[in-house]
C-alpha atoms as a PDB file:
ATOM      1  CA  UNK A   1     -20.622 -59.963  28.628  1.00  0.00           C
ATOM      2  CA  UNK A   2     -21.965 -57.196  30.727  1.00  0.00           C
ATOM      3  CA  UNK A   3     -22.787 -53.552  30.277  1.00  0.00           C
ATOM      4  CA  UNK A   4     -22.804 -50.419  32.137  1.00  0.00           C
ATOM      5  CA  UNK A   5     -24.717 -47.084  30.164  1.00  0.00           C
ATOM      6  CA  UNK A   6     -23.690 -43.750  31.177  1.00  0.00           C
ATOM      7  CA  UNK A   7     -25.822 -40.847  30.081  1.00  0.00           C
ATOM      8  CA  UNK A   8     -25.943 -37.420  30.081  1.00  0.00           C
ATOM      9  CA  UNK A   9     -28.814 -35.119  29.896  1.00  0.00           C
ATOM     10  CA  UNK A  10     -29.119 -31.179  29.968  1.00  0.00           C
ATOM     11  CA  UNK A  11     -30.661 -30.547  33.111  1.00  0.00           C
ATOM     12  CA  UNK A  12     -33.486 -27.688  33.280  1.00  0.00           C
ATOM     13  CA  UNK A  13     -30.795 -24.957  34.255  1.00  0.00           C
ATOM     14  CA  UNK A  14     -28.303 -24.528  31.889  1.00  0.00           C
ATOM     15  CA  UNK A  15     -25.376 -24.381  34.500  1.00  0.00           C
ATOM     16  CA  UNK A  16     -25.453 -28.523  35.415  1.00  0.00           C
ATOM     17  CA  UNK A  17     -26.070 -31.487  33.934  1.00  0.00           C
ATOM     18  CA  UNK A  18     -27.692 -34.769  34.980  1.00  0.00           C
ATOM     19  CA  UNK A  19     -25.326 -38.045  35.336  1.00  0.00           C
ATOM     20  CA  UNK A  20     -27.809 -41.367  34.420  1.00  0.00           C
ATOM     21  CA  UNK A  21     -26.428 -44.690  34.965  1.00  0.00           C
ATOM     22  CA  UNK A  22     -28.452 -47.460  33.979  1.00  0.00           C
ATOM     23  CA  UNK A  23     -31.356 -44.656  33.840  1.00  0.00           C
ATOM     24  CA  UNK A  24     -30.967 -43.881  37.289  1.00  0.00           C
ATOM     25  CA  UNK A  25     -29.902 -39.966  38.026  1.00  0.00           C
ATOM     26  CA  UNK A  26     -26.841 -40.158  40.038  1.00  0.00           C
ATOM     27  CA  UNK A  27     -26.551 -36.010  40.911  1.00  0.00           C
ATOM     28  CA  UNK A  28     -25.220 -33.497  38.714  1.00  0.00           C
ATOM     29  CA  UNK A  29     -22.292 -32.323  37.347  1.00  0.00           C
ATOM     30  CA  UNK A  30     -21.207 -28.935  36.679  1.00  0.00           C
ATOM     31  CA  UNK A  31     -22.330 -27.614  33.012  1.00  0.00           C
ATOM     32  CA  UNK A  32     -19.390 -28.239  30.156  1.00  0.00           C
ATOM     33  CA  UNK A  33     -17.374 -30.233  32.840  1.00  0.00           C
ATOM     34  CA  UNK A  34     -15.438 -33.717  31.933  1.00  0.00           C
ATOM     35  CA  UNK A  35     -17.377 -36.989  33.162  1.00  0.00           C
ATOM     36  CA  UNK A  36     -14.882 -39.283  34.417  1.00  0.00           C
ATOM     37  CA  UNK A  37     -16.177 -42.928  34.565  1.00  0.00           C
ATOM     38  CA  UNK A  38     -14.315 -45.260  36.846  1.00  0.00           C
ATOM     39  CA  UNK A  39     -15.733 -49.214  37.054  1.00  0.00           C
ATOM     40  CA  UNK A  40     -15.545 -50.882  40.064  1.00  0.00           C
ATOM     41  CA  UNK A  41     -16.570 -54.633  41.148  1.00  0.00           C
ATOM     42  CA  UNK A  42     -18.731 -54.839  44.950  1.00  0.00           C
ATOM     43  CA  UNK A  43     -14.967 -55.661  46.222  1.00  0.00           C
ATOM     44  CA  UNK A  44     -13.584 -52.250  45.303  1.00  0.00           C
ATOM     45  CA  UNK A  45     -11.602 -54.132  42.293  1.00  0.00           C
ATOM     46  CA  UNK A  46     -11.083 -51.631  39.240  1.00  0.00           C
ATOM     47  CA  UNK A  47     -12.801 -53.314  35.858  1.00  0.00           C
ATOM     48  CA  UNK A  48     -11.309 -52.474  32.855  1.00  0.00           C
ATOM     49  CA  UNK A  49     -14.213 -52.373  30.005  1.00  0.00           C
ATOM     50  CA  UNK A  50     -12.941 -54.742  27.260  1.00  0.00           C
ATOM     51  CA  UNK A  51     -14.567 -51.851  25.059  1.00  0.00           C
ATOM     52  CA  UNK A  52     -16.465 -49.074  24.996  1.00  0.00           C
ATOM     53  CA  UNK A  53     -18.768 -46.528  22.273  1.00  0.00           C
ATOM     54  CA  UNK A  54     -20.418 -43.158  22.958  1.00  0.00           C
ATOM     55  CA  UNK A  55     -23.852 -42.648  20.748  1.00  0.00           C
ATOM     56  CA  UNK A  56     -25.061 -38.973  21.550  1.00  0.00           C
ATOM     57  CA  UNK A  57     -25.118 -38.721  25.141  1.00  0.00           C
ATOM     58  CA  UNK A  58     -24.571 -42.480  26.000  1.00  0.00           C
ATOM     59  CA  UNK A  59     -21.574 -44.099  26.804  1.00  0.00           C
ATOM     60  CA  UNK A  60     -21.504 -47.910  27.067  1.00  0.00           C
ATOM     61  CA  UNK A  61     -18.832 -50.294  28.603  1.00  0.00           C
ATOM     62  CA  UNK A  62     -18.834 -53.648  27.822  1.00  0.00           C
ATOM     63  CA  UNK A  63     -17.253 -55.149  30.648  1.00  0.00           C
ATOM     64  CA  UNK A  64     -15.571 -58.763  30.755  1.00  0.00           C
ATOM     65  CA  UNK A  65     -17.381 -61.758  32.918  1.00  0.00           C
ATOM     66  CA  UNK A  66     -14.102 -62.522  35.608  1.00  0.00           C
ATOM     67  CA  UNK A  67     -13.002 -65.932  35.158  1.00  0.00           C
ATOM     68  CA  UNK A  68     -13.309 -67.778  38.659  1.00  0.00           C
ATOM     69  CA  UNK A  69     -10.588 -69.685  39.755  1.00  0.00           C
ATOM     70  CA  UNK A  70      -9.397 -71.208  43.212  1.00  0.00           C
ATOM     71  CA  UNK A  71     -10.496 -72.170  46.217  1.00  0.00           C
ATOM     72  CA  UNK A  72     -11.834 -69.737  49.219  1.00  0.00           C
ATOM     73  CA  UNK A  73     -10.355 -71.545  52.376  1.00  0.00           C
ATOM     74  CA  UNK A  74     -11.965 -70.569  56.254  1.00  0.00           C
ATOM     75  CA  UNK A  75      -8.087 -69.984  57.456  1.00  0.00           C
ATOM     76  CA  UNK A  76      -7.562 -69.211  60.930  1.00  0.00           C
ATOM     77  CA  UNK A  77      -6.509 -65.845  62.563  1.00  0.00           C
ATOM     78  CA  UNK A  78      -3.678 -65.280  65.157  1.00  0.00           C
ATOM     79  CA  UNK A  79      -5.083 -64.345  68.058  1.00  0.00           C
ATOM     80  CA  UNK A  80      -2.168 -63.251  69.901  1.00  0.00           C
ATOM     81  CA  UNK A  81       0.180 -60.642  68.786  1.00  0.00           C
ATOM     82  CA  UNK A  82       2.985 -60.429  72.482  1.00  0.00           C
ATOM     83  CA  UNK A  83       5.380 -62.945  70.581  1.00  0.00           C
ATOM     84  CA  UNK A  84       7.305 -64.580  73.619  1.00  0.00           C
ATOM     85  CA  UNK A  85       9.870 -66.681  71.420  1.00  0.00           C
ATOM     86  CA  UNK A  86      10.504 -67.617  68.169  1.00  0.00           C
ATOM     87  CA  UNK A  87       7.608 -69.932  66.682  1.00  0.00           C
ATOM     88  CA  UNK A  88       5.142 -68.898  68.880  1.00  0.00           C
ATOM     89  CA  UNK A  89       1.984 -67.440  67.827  1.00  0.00           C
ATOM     90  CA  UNK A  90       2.825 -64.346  68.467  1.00  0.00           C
ATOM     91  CA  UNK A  91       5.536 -64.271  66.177  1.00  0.00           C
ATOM     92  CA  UNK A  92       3.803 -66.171  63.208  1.00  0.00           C
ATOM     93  CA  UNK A  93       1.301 -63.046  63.425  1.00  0.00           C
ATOM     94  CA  UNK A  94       3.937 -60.145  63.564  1.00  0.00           C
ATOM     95  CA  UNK A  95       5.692 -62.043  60.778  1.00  0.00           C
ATOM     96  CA  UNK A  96       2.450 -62.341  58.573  1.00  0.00           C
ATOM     97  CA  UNK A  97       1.674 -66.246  58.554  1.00  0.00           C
ATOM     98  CA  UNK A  98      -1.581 -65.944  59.235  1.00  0.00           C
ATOM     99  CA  UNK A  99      -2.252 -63.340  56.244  1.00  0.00           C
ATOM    100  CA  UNK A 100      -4.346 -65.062  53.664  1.00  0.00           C
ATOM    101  CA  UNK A 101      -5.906 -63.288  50.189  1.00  0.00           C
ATOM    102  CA  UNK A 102      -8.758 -65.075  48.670  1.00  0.00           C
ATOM    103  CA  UNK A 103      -8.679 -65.521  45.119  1.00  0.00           C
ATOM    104  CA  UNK A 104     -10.954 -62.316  44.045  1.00  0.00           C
ATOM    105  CA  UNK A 105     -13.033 -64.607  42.413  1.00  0.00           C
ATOM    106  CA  UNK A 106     -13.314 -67.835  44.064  1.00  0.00           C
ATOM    107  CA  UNK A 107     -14.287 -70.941  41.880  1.00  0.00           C
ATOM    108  CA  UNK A 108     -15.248 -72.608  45.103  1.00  0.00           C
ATOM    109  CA  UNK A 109     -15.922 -72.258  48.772  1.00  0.00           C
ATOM    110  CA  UNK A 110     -14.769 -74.094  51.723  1.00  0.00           C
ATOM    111  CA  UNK A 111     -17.401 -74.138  53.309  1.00  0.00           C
ATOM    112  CA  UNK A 112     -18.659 -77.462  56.119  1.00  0.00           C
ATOM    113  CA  UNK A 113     -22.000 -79.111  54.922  1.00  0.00           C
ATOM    114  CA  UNK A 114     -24.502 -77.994  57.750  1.00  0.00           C
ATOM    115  CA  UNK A 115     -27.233 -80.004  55.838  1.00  0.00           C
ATOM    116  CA  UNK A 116     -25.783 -83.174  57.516  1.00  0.00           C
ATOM    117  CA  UNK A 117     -26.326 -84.353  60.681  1.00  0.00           C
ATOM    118  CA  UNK A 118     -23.759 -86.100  63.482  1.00  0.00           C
ATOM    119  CA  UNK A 119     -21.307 -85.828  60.451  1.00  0.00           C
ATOM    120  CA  UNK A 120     -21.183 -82.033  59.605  1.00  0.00           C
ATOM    121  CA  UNK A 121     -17.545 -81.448  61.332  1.00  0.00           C
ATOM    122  CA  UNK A 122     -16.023 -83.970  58.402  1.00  0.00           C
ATOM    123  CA  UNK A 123     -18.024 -83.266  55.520  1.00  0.00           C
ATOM    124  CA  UNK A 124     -17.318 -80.141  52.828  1.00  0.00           C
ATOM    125  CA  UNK A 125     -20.782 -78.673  50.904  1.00  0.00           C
ATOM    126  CA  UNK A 126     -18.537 -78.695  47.533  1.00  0.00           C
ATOM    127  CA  UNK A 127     -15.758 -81.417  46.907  1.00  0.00           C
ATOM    128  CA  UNK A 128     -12.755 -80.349  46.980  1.00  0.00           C
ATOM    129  CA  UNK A 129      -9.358 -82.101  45.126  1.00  0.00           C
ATOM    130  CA  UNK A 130      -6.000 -82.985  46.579  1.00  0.00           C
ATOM    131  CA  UNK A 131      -3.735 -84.830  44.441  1.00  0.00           C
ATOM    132  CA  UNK A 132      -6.147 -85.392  41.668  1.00  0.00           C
ATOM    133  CA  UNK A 133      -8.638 -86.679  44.070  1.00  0.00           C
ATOM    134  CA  UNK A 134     -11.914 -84.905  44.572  1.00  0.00           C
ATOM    135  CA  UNK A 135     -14.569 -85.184  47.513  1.00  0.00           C
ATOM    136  CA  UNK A 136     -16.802 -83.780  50.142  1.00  0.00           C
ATOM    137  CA  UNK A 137     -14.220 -85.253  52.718  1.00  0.00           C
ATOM    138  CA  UNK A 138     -12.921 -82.654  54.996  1.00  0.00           C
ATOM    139  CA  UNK A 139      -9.722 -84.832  56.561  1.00  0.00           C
ATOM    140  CA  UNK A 140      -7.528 -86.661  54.060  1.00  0.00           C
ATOM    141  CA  UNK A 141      -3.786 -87.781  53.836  1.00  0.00           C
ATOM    142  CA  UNK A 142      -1.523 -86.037  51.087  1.00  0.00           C
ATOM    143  CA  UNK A 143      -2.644 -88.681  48.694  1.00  0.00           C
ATOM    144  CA  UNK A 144      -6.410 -87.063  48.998  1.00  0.00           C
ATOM    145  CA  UNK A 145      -7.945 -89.954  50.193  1.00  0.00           C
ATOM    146  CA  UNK A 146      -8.574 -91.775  53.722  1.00  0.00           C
ATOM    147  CA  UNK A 147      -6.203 -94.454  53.811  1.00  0.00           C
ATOM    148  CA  UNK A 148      -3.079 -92.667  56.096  1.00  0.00           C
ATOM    149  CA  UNK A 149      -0.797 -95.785  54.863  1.00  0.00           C
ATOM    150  CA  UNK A 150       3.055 -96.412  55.666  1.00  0.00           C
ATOM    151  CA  UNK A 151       3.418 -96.031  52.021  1.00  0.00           C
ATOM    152  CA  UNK A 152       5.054 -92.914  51.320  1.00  0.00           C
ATOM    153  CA  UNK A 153       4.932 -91.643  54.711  1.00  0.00           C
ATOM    154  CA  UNK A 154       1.295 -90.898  54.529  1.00  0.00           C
ATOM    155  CA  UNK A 155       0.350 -91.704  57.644  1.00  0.00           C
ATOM    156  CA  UNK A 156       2.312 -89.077  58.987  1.00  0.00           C
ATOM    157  CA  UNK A 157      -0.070 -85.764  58.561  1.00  0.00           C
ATOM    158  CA  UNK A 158      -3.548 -84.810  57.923  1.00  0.00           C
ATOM    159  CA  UNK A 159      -5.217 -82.479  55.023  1.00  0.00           C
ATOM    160  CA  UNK A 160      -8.192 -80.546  56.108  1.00  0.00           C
ATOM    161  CA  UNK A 161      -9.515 -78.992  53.367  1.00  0.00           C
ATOM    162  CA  UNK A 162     -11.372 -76.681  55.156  1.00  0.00           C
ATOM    163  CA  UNK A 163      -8.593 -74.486  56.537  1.00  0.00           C
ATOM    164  CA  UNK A 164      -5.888 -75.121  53.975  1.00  0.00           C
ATOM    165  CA  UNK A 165      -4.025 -76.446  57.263  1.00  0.00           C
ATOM    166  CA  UNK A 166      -1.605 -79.493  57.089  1.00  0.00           C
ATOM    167  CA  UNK A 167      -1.217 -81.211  60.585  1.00  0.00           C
ATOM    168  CA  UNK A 168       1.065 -83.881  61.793  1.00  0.00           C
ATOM    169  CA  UNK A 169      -0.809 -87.423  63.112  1.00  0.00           C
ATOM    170  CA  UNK A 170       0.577 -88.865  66.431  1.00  0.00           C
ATOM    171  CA  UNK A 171       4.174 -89.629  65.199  1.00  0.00           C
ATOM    172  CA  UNK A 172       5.689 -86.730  67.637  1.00  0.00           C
ATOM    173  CA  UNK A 173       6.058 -88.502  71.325  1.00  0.00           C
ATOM    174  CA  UNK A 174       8.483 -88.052  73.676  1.00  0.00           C
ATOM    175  CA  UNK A 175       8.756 -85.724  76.507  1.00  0.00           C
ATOM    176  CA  UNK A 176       8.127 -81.853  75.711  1.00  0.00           C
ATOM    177  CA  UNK A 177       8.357 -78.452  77.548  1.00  0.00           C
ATOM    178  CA  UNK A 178       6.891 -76.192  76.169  1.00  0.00           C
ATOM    179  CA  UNK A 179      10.340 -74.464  74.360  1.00  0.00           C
ATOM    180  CA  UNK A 180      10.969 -77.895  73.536  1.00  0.00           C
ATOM    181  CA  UNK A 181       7.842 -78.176  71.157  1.00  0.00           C
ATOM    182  CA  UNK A 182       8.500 -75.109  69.260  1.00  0.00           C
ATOM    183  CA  UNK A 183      12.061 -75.587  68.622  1.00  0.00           C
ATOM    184  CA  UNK A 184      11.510 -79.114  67.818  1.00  0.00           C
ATOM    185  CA  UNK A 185       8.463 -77.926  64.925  1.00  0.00           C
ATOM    186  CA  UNK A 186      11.142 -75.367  63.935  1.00  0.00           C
ATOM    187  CA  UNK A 187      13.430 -78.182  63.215  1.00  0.00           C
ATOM    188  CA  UNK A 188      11.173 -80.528  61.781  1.00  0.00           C
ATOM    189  CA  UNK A 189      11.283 -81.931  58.370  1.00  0.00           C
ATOM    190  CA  UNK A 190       9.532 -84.864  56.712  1.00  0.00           C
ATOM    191  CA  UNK A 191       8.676 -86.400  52.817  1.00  0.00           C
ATOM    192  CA  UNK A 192       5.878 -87.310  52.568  1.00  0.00           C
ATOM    193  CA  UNK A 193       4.137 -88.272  48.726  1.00  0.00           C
ATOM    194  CA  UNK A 194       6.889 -87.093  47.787  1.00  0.00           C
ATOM    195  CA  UNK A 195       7.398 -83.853  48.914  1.00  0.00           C
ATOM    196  CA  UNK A 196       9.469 -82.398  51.455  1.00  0.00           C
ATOM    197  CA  UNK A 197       7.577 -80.139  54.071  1.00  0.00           C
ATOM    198  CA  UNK A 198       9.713 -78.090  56.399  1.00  0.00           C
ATOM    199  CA  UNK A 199       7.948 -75.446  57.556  1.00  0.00           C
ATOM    200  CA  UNK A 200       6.069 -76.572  60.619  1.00  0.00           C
ATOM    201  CA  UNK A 201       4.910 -74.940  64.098  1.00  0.00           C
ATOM    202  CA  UNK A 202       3.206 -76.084  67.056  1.00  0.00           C
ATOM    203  CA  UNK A 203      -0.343 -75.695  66.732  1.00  0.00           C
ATOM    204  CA  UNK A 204      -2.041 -72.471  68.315  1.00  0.00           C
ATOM    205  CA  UNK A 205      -5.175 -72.824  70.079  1.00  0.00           C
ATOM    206  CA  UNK A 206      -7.419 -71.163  67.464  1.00  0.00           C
ATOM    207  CA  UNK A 207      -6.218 -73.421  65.080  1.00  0.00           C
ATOM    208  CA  UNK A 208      -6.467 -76.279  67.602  1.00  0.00           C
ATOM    209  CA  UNK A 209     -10.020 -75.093  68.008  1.00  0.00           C
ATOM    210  CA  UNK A 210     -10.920 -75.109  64.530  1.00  0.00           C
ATOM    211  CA  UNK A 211      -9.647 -78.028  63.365  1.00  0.00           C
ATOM    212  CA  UNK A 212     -10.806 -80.665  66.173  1.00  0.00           C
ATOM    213  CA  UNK A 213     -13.327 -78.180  68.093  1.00  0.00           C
ATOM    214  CA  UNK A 214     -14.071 -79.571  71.643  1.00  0.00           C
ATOM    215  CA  UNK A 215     -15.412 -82.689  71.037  1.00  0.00           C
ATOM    216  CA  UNK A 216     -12.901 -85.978  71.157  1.00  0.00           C
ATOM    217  CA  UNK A 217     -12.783 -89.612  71.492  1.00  0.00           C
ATOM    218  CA  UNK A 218      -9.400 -92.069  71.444  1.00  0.00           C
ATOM    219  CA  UNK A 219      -8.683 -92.707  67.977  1.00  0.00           C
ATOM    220  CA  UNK A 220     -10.720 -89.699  66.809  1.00  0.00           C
ATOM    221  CA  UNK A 221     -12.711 -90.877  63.799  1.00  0.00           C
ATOM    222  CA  UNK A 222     -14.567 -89.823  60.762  1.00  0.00           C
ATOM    223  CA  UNK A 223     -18.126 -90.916  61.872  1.00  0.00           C
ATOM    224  CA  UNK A 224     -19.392 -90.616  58.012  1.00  0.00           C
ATOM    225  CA  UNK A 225     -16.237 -93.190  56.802  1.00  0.00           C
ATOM    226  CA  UNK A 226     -15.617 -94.508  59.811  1.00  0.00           C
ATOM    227  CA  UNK A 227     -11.749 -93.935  59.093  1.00  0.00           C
ATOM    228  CA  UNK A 228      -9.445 -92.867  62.190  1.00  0.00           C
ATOM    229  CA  UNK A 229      -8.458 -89.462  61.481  1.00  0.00           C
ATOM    230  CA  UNK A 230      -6.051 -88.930  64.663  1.00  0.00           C
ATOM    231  CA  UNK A 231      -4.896 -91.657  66.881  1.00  0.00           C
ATOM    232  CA  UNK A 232      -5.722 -90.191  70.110  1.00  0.00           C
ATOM    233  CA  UNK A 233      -5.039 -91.830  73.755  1.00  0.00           C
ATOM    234  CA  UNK A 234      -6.284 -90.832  76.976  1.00  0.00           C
ATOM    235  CA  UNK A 235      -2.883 -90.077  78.601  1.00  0.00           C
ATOM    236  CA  UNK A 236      -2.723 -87.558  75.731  1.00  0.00           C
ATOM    237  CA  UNK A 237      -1.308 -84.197  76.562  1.00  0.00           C
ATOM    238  CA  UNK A 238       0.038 -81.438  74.295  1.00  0.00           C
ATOM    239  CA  UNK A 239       1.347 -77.910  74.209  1.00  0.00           C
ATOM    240  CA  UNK A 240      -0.239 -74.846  72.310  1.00  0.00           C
ATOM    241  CA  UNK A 241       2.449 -71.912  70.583  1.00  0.00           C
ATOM    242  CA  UNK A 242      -0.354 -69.675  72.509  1.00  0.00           C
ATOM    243  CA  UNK A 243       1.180 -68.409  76.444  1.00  0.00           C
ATOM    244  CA  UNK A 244      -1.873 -67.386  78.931  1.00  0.00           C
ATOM    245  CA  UNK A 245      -2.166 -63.790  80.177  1.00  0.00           C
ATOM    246  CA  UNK A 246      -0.922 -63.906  83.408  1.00  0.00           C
ATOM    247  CA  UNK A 247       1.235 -61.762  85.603  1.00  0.00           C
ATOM    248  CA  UNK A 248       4.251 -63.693  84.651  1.00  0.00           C
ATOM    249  CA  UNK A 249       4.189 -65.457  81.217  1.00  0.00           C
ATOM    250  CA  UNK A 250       5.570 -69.082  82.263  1.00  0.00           C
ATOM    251  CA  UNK A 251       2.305 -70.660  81.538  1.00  0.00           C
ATOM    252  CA  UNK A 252       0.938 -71.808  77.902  1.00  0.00           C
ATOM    253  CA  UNK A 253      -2.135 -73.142  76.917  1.00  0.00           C
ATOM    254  CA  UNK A 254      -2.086 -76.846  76.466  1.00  0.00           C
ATOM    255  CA  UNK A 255      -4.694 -79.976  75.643  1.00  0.00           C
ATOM    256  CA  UNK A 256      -5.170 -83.259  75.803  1.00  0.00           C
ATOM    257  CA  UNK A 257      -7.068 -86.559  76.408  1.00  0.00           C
ATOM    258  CA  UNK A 258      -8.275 -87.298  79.902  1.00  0.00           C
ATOM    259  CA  UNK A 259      -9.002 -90.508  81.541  1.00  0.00           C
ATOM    260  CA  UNK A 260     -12.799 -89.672  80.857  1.00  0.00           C
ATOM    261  CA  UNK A 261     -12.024 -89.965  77.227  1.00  0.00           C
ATOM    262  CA  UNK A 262     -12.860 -85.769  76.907  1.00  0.00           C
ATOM    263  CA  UNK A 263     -10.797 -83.459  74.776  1.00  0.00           C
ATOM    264  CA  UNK A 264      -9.645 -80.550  76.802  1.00  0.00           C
ATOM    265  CA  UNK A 265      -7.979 -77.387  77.110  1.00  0.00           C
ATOM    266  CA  UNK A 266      -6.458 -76.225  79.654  1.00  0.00           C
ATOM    267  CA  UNK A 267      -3.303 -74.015  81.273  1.00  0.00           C
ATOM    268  CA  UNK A 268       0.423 -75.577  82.030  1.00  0.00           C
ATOM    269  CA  UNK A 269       3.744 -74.408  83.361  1.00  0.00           C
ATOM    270  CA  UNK A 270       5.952 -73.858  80.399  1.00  0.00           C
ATOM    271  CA  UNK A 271       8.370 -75.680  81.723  1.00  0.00           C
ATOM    272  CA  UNK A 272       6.364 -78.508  82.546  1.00  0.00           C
ATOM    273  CA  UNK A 273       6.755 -81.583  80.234  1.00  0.00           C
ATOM    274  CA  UNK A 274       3.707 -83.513  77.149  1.00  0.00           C
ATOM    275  CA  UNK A 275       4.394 -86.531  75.968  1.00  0.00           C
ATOM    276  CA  UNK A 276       3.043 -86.071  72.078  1.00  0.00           C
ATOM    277  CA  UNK A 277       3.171 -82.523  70.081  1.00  0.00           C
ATOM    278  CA  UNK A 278       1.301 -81.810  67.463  1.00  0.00           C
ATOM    279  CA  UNK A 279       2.664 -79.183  64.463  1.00  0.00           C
ATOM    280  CA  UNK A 280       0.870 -77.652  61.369  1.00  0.00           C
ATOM    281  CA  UNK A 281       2.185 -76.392  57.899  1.00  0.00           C
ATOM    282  CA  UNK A 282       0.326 -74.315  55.313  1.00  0.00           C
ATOM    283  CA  UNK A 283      -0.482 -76.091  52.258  1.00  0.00           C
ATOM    284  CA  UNK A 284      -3.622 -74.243  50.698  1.00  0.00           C
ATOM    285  CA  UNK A 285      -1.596 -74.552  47.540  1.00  0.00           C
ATOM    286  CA  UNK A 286      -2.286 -78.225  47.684  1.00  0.00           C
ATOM    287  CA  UNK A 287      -6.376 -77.659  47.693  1.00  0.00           C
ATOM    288  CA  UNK A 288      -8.107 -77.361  44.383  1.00  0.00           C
END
């Protein structure tokens, strides 16, 4: 338990009186006034003492240690707020998906392990559990390991536990414009371990950004387990829910795999056409 003392002292003129706390003069108060003690954490979260005594002029709060609990996830922001359609990012900001409230005091942090080398993009500085299963890996399937397997539709999306950020793993081909993506993530549905997830969107380019940063290869893999996290090709191409600033708003960002093997970024006609899509889902409550 912890303790905060409050004292009071008559100052040298009669008319105020000297606030302590922890022995350290705060200012004065007015003399004969009320002292009103109010308990605060560094976030600005009131503390209620569990109990409290005044001895002469010193009045001590015991205070409670918080209990940590959850997980403190790096989610990403929406970085657009024009919504041009339904789905878009645009609209997932103006209708508060991107609004995330740590727990206030976080049993862990999600946090990438900069201490390793080549392998710092997959691997977590504290393991973190999905489905029972803890580790440093950043990317696993819903099961919470590395296998992606047929079984139970696992091979169907990816867990990184650093964003709290489901994503779907090559199984969405065809041929896309850009309206075509969204409404087709709108629509989407799939069990997997399980569980039915149904709440999906194409994936903006900050969270595009975060999860794979700008660094690719075909069949994108884990360099520290060697596993294949996404099967990438080089005719790859994709749409973002993000549209591009110009003077009329019929272009979106997009990415892909090029025939040098590079993952890319870049700017398409809306109405142009990508032959895989890629969607996310928020399942932070899935992280432990």
């Amino acid at each position: 338990m912890e303790c905060a003392t409050v004292s009071l002292y008559p100052s040298s003129t009669i008319l105020n009186q000297d606030i302590f706390l922890e022995g350290v003069l705060q200012g004065q108060i007015s003399y004969k006034s009320p002292v009103n003690v109010y308990l605060e954490d560094s976030l600005g979260n009131t503390i209620t003492p569990t109990g409290s005594v005044l001895v002469g002029n010193d009045l001590t709060a015991t205070l409670a240690t918080p209990n940590p609990s959850g997980v403190a996830l790096q989610r990403p922001i929406g970085d657009q707020f024009v919504s041009f359609r339904t789905g878009d990012t645009g609209w997932r900001v103006q209708n508060s998906w991107f609004y995330y409230t740590p727990p206030t005091y976080p049993a862990k942090f999600a946090k990438l392990n900069n201490m390793t080398t080549a392998g710092y993009w997959y691997t977590l500085e504290t393991a973190l559990t999905v489905n029972g299963v803890s580790s440093t890996e950043r990317f696993v399937d819903a099961a919470g390991v590395q296998s992606w397997s047929a079984l139970n539709n696992l091979n169907l999306s990816v867990i990184d536990k650093l964003t709290g950020l489901m994503f779907t793993r090559r199984q969405i081909t065809g041929s896309f414009n850009w309206n075509n993506s969204i409404d087709n993530a709108l629509t989407y549905s799939a069990t997997i371990n399980g569980n039915t997830y149904s709440d999906w969107y194409v994936m903006s380019l900050v969270e595009f950004s975060l999860i794979f940063g700008c660094y690719g290869t075909p069949n994108w893999t884990d360099p520290v387990s060697s596993q294949i996290i996404f099967p990438f090709q080089n005719t790859d191409a994709f749409f973002l829910s993000d549209t591009i600033n110009r003077p009329f708003s019929d272009y979106a960002y997009s990415g892909g795999m090029n025939q040098s093997t590079e993952l890319i970024i870049g700017s398409t006609p809306k109405l142009s056409t990508r032959n895989i899509a890629i969607y996310i889902h928020d399942v932070s409550n899935l992280i432990s």
